[in-house]
C-alpha atoms as a PDB file:
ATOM      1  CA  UNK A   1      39.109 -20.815   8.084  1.00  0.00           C
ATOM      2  CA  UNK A   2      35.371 -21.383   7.800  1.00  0.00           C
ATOM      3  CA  UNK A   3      33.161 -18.674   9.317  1.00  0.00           C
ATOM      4  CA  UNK A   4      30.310 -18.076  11.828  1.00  0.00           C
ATOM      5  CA  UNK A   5      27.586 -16.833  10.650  1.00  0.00           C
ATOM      6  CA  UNK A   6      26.056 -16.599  13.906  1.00  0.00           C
ATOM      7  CA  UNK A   7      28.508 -13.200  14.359  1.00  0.00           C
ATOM      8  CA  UNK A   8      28.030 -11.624  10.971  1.00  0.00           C
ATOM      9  CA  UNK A   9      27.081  -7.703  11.611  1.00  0.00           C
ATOM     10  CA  UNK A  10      23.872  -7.950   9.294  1.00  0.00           C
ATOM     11  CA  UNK A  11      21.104  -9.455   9.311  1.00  0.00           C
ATOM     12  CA  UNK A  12      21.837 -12.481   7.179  1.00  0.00           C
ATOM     13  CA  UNK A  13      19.892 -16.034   6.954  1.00  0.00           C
ATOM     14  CA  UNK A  14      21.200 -19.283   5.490  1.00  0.00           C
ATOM     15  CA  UNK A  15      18.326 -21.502   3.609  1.00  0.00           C
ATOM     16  CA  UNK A  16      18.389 -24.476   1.239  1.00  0.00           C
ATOM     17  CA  UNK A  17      15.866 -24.678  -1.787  1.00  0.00           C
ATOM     18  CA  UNK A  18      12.958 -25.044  -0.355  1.00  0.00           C
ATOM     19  CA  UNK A  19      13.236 -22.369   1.945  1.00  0.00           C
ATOM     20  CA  UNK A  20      13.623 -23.825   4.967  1.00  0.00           C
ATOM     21  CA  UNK A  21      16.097 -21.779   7.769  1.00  0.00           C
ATOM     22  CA  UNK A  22      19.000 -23.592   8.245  1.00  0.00           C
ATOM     23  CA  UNK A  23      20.766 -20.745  10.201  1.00  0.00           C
ATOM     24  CA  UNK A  24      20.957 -16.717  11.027  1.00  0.00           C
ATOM     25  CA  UNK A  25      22.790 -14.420  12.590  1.00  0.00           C
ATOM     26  CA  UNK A  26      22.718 -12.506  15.812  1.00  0.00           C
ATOM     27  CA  UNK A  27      21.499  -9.532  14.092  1.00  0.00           C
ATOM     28  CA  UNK A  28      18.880 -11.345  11.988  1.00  0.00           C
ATOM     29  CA  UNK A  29      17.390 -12.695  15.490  1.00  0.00           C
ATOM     30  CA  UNK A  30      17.293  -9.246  17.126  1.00  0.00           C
ATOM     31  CA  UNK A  31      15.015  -8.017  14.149  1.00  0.00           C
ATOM     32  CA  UNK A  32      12.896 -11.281  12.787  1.00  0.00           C
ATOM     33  CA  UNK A  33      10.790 -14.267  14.578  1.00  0.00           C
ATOM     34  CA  UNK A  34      12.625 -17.691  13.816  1.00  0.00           C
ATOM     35  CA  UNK A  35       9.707 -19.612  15.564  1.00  0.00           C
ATOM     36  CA  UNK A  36       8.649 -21.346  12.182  1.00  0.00           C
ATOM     37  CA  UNK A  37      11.778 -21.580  10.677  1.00  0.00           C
ATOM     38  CA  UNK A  38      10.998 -21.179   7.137  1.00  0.00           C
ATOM     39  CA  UNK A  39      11.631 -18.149   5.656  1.00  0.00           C
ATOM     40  CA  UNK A  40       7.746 -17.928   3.962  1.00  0.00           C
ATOM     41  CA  UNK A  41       6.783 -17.218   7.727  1.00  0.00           C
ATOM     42  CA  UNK A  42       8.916 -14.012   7.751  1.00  0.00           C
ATOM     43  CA  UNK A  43       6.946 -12.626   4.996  1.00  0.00           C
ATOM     44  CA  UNK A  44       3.993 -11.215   3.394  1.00  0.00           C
ATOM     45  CA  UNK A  45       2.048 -13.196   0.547  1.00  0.00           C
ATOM     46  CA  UNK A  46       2.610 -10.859  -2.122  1.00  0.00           C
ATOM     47  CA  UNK A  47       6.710 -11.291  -0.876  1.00  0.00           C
ATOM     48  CA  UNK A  48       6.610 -15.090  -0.981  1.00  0.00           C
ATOM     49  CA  UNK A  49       5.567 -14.989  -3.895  1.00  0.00           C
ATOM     50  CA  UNK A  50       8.489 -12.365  -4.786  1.00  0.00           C
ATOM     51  CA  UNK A  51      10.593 -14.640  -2.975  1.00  0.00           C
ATOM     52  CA  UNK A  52       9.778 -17.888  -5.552  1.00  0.00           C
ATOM     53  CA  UNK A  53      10.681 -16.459  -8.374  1.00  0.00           C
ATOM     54  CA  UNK A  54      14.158 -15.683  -7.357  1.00  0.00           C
ATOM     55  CA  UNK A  55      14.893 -18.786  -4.963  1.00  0.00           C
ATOM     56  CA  UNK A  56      15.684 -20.806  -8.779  1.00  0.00           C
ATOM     57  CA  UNK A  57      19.450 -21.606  -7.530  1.00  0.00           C
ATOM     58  CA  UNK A  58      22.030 -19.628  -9.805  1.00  0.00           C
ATOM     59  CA  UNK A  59      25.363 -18.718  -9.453  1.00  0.00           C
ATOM     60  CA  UNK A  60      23.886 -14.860  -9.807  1.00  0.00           C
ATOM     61  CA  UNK A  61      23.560 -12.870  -7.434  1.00  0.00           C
ATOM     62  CA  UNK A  62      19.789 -11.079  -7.069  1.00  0.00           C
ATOM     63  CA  UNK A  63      18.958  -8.196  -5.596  1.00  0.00           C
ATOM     64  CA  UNK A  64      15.263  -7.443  -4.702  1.00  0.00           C
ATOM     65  CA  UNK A  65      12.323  -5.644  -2.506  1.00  0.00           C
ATOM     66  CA  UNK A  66      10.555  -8.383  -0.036  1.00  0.00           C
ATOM     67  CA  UNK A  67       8.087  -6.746   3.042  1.00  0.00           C
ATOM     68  CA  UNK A  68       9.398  -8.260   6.217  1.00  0.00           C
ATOM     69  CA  UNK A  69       7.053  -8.622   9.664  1.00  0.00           C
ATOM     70  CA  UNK A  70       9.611  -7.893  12.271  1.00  0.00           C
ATOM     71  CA  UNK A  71       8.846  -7.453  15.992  1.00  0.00           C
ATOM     72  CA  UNK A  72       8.949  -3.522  15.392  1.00  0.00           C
ATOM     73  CA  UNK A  73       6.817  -3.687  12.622  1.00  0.00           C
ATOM     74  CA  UNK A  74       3.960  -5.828  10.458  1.00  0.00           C
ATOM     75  CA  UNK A  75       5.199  -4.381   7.690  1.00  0.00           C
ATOM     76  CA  UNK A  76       8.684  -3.486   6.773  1.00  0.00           C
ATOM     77  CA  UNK A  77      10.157  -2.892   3.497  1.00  0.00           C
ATOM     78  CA  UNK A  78      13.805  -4.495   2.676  1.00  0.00           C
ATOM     79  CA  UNK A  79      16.551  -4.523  -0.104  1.00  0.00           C
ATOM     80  CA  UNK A  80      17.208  -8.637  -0.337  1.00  0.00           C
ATOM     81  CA  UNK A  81      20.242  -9.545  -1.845  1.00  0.00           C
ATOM     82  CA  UNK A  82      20.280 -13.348  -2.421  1.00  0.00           C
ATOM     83  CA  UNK A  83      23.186 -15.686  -4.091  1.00  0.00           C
ATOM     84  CA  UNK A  84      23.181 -18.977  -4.233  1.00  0.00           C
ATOM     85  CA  UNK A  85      26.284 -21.850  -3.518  1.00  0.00           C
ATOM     86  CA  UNK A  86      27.230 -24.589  -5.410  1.00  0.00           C
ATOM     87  CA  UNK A  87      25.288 -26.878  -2.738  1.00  0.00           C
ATOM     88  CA  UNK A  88      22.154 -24.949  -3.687  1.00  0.00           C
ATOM     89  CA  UNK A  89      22.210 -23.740  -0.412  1.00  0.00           C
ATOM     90  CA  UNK A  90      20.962 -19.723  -0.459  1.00  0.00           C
ATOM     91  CA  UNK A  91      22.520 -16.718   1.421  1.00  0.00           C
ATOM     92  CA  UNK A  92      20.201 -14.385   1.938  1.00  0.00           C
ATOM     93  CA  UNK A  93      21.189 -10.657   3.364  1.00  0.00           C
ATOM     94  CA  UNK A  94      18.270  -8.430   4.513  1.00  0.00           C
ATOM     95  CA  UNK A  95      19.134  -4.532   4.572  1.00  0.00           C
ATOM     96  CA  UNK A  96      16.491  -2.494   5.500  1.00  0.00           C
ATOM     97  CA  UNK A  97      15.378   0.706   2.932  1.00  0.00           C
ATOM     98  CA  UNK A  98      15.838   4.071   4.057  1.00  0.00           C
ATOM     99  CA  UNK A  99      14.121   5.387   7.110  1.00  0.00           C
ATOM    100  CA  UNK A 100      12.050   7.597   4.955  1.00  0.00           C
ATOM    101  CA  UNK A 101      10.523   4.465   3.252  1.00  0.00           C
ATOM    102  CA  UNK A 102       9.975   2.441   6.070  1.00  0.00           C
ATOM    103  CA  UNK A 103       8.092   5.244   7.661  1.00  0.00           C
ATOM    104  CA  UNK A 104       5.662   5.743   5.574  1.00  0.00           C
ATOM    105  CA  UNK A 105       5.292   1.578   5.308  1.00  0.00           C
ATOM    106  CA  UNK A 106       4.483   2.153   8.843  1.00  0.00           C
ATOM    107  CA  UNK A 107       2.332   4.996   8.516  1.00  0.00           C
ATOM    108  CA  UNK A 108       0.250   2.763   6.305  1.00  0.00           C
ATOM    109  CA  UNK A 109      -0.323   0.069   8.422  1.00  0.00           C
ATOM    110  CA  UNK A 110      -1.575   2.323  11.294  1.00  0.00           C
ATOM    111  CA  UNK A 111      -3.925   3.644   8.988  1.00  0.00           C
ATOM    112  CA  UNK A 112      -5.343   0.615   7.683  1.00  0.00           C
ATOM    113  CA  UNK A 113      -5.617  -0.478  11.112  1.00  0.00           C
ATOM    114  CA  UNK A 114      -7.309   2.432  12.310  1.00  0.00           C
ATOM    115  CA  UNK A 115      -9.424   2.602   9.255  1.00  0.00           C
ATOM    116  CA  UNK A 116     -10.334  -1.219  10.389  1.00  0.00           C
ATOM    117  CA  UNK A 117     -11.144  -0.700  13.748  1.00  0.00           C
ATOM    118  CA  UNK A 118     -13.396   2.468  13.371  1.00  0.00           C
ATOM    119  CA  UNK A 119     -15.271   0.957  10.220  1.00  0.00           C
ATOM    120  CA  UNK A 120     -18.113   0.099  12.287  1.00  0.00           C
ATOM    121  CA  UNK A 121     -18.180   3.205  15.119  1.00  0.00           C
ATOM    122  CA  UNK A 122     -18.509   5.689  11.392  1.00  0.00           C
ATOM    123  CA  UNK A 123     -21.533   3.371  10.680  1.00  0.00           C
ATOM    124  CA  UNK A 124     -23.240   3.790  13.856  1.00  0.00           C
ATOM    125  CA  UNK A 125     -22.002   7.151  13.747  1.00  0.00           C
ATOM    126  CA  UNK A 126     -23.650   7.786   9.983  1.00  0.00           C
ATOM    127  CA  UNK A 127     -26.796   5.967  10.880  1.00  0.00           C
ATOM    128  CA  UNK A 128     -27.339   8.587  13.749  1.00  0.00           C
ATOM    129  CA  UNK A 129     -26.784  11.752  11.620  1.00  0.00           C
ATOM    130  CA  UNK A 130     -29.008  10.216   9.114  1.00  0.00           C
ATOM    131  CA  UNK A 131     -31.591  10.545  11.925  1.00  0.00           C
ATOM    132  CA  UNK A 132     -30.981  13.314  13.934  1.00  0.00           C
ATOM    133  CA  UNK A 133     -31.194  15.138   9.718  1.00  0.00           C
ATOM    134  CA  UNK A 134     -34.853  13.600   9.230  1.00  0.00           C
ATOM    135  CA  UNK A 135     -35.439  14.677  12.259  1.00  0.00           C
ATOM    136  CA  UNK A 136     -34.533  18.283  11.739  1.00  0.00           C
ATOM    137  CA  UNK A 137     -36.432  18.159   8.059  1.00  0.00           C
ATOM    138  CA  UNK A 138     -39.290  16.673   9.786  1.00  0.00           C
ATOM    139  CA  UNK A 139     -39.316  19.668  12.313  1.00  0.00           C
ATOM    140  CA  UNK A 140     -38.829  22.817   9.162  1.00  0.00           C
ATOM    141  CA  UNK A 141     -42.541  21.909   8.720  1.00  0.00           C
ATOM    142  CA  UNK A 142     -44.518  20.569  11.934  1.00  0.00           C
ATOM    143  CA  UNK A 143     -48.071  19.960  11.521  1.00  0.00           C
ATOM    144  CA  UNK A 144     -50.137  22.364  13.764  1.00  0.00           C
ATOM    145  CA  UNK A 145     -53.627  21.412  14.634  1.00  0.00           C
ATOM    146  CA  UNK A 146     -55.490  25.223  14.802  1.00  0.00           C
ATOM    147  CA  UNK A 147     -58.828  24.570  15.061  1.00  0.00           C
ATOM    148  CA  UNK A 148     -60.976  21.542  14.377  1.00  0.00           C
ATOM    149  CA  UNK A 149     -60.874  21.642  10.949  1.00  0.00           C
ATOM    150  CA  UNK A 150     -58.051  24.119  10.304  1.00  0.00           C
ATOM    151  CA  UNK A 151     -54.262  23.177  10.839  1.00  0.00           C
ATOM    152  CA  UNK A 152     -51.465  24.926  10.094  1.00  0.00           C
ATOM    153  CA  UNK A 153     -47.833  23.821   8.290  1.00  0.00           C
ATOM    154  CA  UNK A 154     -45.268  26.323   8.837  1.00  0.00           C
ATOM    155  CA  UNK A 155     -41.994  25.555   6.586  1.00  0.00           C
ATOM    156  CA  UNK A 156     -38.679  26.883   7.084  1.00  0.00           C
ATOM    157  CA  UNK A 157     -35.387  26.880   5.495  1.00  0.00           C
ATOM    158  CA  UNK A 158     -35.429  25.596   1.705  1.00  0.00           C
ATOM    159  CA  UNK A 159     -37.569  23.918  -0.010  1.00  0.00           C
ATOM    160  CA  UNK A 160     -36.039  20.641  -1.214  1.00  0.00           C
ATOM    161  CA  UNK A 161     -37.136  17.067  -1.867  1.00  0.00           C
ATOM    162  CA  UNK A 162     -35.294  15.401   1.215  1.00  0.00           C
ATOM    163  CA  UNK A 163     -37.005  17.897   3.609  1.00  0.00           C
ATOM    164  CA  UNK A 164     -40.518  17.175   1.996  1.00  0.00           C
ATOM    165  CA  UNK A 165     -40.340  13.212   2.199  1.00  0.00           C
ATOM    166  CA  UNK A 166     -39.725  13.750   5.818  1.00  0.00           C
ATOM    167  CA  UNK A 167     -42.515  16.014   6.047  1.00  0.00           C
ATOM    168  CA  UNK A 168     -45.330  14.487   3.810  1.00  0.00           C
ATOM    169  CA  UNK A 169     -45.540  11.368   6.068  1.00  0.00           C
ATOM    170  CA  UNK A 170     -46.188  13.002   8.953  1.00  0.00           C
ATOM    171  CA  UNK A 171     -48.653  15.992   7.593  1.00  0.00           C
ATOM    172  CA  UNK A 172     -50.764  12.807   5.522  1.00  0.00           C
ATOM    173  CA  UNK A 173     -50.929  11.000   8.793  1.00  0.00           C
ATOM    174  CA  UNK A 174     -51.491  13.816  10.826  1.00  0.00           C
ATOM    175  CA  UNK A 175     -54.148  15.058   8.332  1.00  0.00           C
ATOM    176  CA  UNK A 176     -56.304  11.856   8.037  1.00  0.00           C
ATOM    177  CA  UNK A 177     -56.158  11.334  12.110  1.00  0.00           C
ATOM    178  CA  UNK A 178     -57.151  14.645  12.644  1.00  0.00           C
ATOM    179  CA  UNK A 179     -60.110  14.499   9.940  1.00  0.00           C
ATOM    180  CA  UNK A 180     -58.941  18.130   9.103  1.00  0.00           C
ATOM    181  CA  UNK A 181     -61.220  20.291   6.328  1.00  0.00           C
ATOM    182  CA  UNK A 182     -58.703  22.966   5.566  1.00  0.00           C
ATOM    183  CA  UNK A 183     -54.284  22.493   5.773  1.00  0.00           C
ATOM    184  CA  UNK A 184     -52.700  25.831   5.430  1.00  0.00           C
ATOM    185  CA  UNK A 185     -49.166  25.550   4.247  1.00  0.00           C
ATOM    186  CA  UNK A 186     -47.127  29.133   6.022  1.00  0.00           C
ATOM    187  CA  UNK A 187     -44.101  29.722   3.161  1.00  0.00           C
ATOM    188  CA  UNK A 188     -43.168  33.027   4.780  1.00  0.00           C
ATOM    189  CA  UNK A 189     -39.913  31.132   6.248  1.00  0.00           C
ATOM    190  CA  UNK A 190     -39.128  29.539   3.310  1.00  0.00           C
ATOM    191  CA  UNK A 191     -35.379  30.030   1.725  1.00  0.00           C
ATOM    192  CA  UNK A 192     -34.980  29.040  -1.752  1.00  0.00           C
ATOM    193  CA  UNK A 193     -37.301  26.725  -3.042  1.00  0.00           C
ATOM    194  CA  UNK A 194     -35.565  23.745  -5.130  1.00  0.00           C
ATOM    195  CA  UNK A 195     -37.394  21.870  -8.255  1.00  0.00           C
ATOM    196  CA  UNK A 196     -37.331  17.847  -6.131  1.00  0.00           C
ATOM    197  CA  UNK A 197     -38.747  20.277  -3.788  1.00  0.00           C
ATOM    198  CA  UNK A 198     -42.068  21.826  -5.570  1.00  0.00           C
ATOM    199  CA  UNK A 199     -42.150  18.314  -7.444  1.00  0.00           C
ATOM    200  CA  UNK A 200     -42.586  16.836  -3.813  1.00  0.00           C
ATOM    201  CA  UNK A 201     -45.114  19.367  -2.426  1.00  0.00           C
ATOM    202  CA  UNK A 202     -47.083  18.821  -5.719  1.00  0.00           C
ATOM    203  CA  UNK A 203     -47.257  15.006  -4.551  1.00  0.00           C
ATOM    204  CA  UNK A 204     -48.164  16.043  -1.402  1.00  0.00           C
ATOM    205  CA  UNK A 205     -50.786  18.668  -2.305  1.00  0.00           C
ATOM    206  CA  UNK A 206     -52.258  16.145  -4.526  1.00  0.00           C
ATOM    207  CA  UNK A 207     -52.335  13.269  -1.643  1.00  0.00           C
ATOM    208  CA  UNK A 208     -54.514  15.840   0.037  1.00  0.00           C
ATOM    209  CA  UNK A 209     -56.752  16.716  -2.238  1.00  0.00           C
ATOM    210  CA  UNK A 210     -57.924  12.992  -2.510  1.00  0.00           C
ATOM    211  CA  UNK A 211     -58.102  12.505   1.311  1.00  0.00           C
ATOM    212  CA  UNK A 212     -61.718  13.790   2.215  1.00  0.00           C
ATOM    213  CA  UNK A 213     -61.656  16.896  -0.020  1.00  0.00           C
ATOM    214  CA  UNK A 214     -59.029  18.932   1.683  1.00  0.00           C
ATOM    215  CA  UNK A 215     -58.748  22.362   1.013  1.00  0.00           C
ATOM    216  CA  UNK A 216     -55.760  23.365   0.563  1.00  0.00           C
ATOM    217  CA  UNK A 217     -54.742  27.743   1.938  1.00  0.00           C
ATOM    218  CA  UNK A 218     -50.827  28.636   0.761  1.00  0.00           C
ATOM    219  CA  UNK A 219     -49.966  31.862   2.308  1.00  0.00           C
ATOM    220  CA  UNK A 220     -46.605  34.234   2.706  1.00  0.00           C
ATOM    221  CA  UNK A 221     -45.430  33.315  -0.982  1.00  0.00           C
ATOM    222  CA  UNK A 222     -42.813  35.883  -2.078  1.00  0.00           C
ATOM    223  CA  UNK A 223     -42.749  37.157  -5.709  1.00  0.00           C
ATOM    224  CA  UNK A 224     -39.133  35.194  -5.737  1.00  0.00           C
ATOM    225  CA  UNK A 225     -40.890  32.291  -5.179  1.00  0.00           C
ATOM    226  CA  UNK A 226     -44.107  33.178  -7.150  1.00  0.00           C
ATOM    227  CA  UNK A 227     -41.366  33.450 -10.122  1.00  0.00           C
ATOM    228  CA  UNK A 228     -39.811  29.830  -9.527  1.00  0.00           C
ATOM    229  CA  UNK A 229     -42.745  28.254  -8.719  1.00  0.00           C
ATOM    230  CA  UNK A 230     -44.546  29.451 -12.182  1.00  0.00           C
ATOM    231  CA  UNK A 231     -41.084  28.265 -13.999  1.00  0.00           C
ATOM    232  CA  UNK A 232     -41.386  24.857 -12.258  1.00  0.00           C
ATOM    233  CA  UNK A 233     -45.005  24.437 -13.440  1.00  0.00           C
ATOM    234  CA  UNK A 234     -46.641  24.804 -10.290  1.00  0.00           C
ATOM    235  CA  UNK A 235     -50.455  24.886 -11.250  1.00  0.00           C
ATOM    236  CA  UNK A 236     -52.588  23.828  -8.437  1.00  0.00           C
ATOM    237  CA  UNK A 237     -55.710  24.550  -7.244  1.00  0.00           C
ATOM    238  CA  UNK A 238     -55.426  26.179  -3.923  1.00  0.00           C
ATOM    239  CA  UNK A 239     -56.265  28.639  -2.084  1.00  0.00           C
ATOM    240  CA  UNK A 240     -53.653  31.989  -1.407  1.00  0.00           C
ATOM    241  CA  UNK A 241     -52.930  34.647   0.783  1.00  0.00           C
ATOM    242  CA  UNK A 242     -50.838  37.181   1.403  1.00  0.00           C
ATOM    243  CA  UNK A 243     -49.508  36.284   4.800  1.00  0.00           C
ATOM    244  CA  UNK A 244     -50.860  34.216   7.548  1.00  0.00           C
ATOM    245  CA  UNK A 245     -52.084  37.194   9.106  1.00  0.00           C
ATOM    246  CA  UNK A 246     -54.620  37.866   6.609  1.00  0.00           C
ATOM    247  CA  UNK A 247     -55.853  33.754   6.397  1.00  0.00           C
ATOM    248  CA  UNK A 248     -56.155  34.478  10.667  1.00  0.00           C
ATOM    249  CA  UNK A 249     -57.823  38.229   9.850  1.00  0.00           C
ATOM    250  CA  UNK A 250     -60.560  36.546   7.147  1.00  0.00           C
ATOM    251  CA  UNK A 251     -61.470  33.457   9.590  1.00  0.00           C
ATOM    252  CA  UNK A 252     -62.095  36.062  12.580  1.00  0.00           C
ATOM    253  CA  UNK A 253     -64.519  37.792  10.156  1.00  0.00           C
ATOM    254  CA  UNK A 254     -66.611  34.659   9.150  1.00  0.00           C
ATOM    255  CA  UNK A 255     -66.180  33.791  12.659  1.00  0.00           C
ATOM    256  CA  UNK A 256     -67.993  37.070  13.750  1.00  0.00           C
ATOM    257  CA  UNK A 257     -70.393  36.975  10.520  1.00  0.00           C
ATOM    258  CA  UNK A 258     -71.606  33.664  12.159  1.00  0.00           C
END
């Protein structure tokens, strides 16, 4: 007595060569969109391809992984087992892998997903930490107009090259509006001073130099950094103090002497 497969208690799918659906069961339509009717449409690309190689009609039965979209899923993983009639007509039962499997399946489509959808916001959201960092560097050594022809350039934190290519714009620009005679450079809230660091204040100190004959005061250098700046090669001519309070203490007294 020939059978139905409508009623068959798996999900089962009847297809001729070329792959087309020529019938399913009840539980087949419960999990997987027959809209197309062709089983390629049930499947991923890297599964079709699966599929090809092992739709050659053979009396053998195959057994096989394909990734099924089903309406609970883009992705689910399935054990295929596939014979084939002597009317080259295929019988194809899909049995889903263990729950551990298709779990983490899923777990990797939500991911990519996510990670698709929130590509751009961690852009936008780099780009804005890239700023609000140049604009902290920027800030560890504002340029401080003290007089006329004195200003002042407090640095804190360490000294590294990131933090002085934010600063040297600013103090060269600052410098050559202001038409300043003297820059004193404050190190007394300086951390640890890095070699990109010194090799960037060195550009800096020499950019100076060249604009106008700027003088250049370094004050509240401690013999930690005395120590690394000699190992870096720091030899410059300029001008140093002990602490600010002495470069303020010596202009009050030519101040007076005037």
């Amino acid at each position: 007595m020939p059978y139905n497969e409508k009623y068959l208690p798996v999900p089962y799918i009847k297809i001729d060569e070329y792959g087309n659906i020529l019938n399913y069961s009840d539980e087949a339509r419960k999990i997987f969109s027959f809209e197309k009717m062709n089983v390629a449409s049930l499947l991923d690309e890297e599964s079709v391809q699966k599929l090809l190689k092992n739709s050659i009609p053979s009396l053998d039965k195959k057994c096989f992984e394909l990734n099924f979209k089903t309406f609970d899923s883009p992705f689910a993983l399935y054990d295929v087992h596939l014979s084939w009639d002597h009317d080259h007509i295929g019988h194809l039962v899909a049995m889903p892998k263990d729950s551990g499997s298709v779990r983490i399946v899923n777990q990797l489509s939500s991911l990519q997903q996510r990670l698709s959808s929130t590509n751009f916001e961690l852009y936008e959201k780099k780009e804005m930490l890239e700023k609000a960092l140049n604009r902290m560097n920027i800030l560890s050594g504002p340029f401080i107009g003290i007089t006329d022809r004195i200003a002042l350039v407090p640095l804190f934190g360490d000294l590294n090259g990131e933090k002085m290519i934010a600063i040297t714009s600013n103090v060269i620009q600052q410098a050559y509006e202001g038409d300043y005679d003297e820059v004193l450079f404050d190190f007394s809230g300086v951390g640890d001073i890095l070699e990109d660091g010194i090799s960037k204040f060195t550009e800096l100190f020499n950019i100076l130099m060249c604009m106008n004959s700027i003088s250049i005061r370094i004050a509240g250098i401690k013999p930690v950094h005395a120590q690394t700046m000699n190992r870096l090669g720091f030899d410059l001519e300029a001008y140093f103090d002990t602490s600010l309070k002495d470069v303020v203490k010596n202009a009050n007294k030519k101040s007076a002497a005037l």
